[in-house]
Protein backbone atom coordinates (compact mmCIF):
# COMPACT_ATOMS: atom_id res chain seq x y z
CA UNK A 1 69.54 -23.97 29.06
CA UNK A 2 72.57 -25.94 28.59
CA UNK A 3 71.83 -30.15 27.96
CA UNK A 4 73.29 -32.11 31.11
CA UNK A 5 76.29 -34.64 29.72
CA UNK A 6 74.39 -37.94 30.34
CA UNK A 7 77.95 -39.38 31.46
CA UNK A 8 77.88 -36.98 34.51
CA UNK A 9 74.39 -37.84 35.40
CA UNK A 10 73.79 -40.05 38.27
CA UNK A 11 73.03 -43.95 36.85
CA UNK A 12 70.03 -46.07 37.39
CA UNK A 13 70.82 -49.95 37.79
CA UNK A 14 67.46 -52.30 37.70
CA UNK A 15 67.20 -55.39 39.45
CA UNK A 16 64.38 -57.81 38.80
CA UNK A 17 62.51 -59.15 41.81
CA UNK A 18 61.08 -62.51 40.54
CA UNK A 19 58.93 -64.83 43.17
CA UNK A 20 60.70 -66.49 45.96
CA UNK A 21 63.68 -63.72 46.54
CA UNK A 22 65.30 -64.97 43.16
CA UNK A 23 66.57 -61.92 41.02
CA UNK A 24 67.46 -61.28 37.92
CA UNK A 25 69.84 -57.61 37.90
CA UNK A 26 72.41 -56.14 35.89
CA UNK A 27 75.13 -59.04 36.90
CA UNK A 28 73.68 -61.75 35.59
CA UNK A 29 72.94 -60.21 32.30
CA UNK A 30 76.50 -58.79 31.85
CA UNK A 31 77.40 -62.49 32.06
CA UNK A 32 74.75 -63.90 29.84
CA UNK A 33 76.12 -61.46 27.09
CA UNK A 34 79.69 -62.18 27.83
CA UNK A 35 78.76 -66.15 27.45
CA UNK A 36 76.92 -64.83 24.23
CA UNK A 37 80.28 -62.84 23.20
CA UNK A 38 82.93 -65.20 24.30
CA UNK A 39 80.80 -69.00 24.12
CA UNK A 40 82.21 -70.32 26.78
CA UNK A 41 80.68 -70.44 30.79
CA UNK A 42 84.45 -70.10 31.35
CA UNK A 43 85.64 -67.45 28.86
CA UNK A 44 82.99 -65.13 30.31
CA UNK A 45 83.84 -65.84 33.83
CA UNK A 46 87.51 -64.86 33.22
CA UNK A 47 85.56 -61.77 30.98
CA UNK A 48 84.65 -60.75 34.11
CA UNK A 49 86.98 -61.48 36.26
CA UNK A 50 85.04 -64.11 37.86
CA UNK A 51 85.67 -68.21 38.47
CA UNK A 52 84.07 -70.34 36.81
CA UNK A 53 82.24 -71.74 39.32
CA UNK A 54 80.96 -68.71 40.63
CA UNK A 55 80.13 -68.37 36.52
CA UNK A 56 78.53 -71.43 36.45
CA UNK A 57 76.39 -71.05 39.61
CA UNK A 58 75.21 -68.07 38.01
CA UNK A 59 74.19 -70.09 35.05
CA UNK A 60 72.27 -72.47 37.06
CA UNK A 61 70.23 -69.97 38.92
CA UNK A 62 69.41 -68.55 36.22
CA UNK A 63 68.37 -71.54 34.14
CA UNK A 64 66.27 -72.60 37.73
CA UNK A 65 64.85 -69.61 38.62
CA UNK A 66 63.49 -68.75 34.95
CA UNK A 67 62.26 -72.60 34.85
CA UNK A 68 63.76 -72.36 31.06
CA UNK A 69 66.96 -72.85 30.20
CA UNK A 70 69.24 -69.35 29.38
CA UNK A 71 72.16 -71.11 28.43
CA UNK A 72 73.10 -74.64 26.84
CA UNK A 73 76.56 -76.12 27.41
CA UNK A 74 78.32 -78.08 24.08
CA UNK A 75 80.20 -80.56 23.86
CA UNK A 76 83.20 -81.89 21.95
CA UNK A 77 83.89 -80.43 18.58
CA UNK A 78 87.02 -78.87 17.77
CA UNK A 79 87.73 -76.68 20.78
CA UNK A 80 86.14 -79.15 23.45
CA UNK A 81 82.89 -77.62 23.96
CA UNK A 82 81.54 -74.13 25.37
CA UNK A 83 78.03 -73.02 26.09
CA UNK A 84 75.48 -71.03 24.11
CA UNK A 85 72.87 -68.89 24.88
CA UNK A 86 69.78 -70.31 24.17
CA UNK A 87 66.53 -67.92 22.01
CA UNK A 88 65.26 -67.27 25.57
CA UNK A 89 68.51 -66.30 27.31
CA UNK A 90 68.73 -64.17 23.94
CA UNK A 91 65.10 -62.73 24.92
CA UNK A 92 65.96 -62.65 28.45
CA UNK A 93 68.70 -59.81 27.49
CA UNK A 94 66.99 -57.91 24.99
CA UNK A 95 63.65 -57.78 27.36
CA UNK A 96 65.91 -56.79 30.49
CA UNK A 97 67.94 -53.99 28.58
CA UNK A 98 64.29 -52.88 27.35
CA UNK A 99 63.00 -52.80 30.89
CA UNK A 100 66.61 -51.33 31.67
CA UNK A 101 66.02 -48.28 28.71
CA UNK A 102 62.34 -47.77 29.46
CA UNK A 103 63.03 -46.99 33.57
CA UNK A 104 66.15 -45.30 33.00
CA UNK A 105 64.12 -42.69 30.25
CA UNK A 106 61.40 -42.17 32.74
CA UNK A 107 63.72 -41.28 35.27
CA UNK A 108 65.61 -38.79 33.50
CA UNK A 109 64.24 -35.90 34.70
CA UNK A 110 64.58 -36.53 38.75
CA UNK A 111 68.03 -37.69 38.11
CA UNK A 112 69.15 -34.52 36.01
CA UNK A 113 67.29 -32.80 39.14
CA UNK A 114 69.45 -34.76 41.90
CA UNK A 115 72.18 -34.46 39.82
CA UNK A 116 71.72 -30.66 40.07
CA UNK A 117 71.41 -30.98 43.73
CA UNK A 118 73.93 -32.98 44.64
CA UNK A 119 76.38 -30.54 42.40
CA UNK A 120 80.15 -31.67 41.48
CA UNK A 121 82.09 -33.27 44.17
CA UNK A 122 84.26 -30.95 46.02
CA UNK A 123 88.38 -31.15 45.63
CA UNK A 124 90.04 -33.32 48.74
CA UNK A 125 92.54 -30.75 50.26
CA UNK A 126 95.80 -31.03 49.66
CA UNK A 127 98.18 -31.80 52.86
């Protein structure tokens, strides 16, 4: 039996229902490693192609919501500041990609199944 190319295997995304409808999904911890990668609230909006406010709104929910703080903004130094992640925020990622790894191994099997089902997408015709 041939092994299924994982790239042409439906995906699994994971969003994190937390108490009062606040989430934590795959989003908000693409920007958490871009403000990791980049160290700036703004340099990881623009990573994403996102404004900074909508950035920094993220930020805040996401310190509120987790009632810790994710990220710490700088000030000063030579550049004029940025923002860090914080060792939770860091924890926050590596527990979310774990959660992320864990569901996406146990649902291997149905989605090499659906993937089967579904089949390849058919051609448009040509006009």
């Amino acid at each position: 039996m041939p092994k299924t190319n994982a790239r042409s295997l439906p995906s699994l995304s994971v969003r994190i229902d937390l108490a009062d409808e606040a989430r934590i999904g795959p989003g908000k911890i693409q920007l958490l490693e871009s403000i990791g990668a980049c160290g700036s609230i703004s340099a990881a909006g623009r990573a994403m192609d996102m404004s900074y406010k909508r950035a920094w709104d993220l930020v805040d929910e996401i310190n509120r919501i987790c009632r810790q703080a994710a990220v710490e903004r700088q000030t000063g130094g030579k550049n004029g500041g940025g923002a860090v992640l914080t060792p939770f925020g860091t924890s926050l990622i590596a527990r979310y990609r774990k959660i992320e790894r864990n569901a996406a191994s146990a649902a291997r099997k149905e989605l090499e199944a659906l993937s089967k089902e579904i089949g390849r997408p058919k051609k448009a015709a040509s006009r």
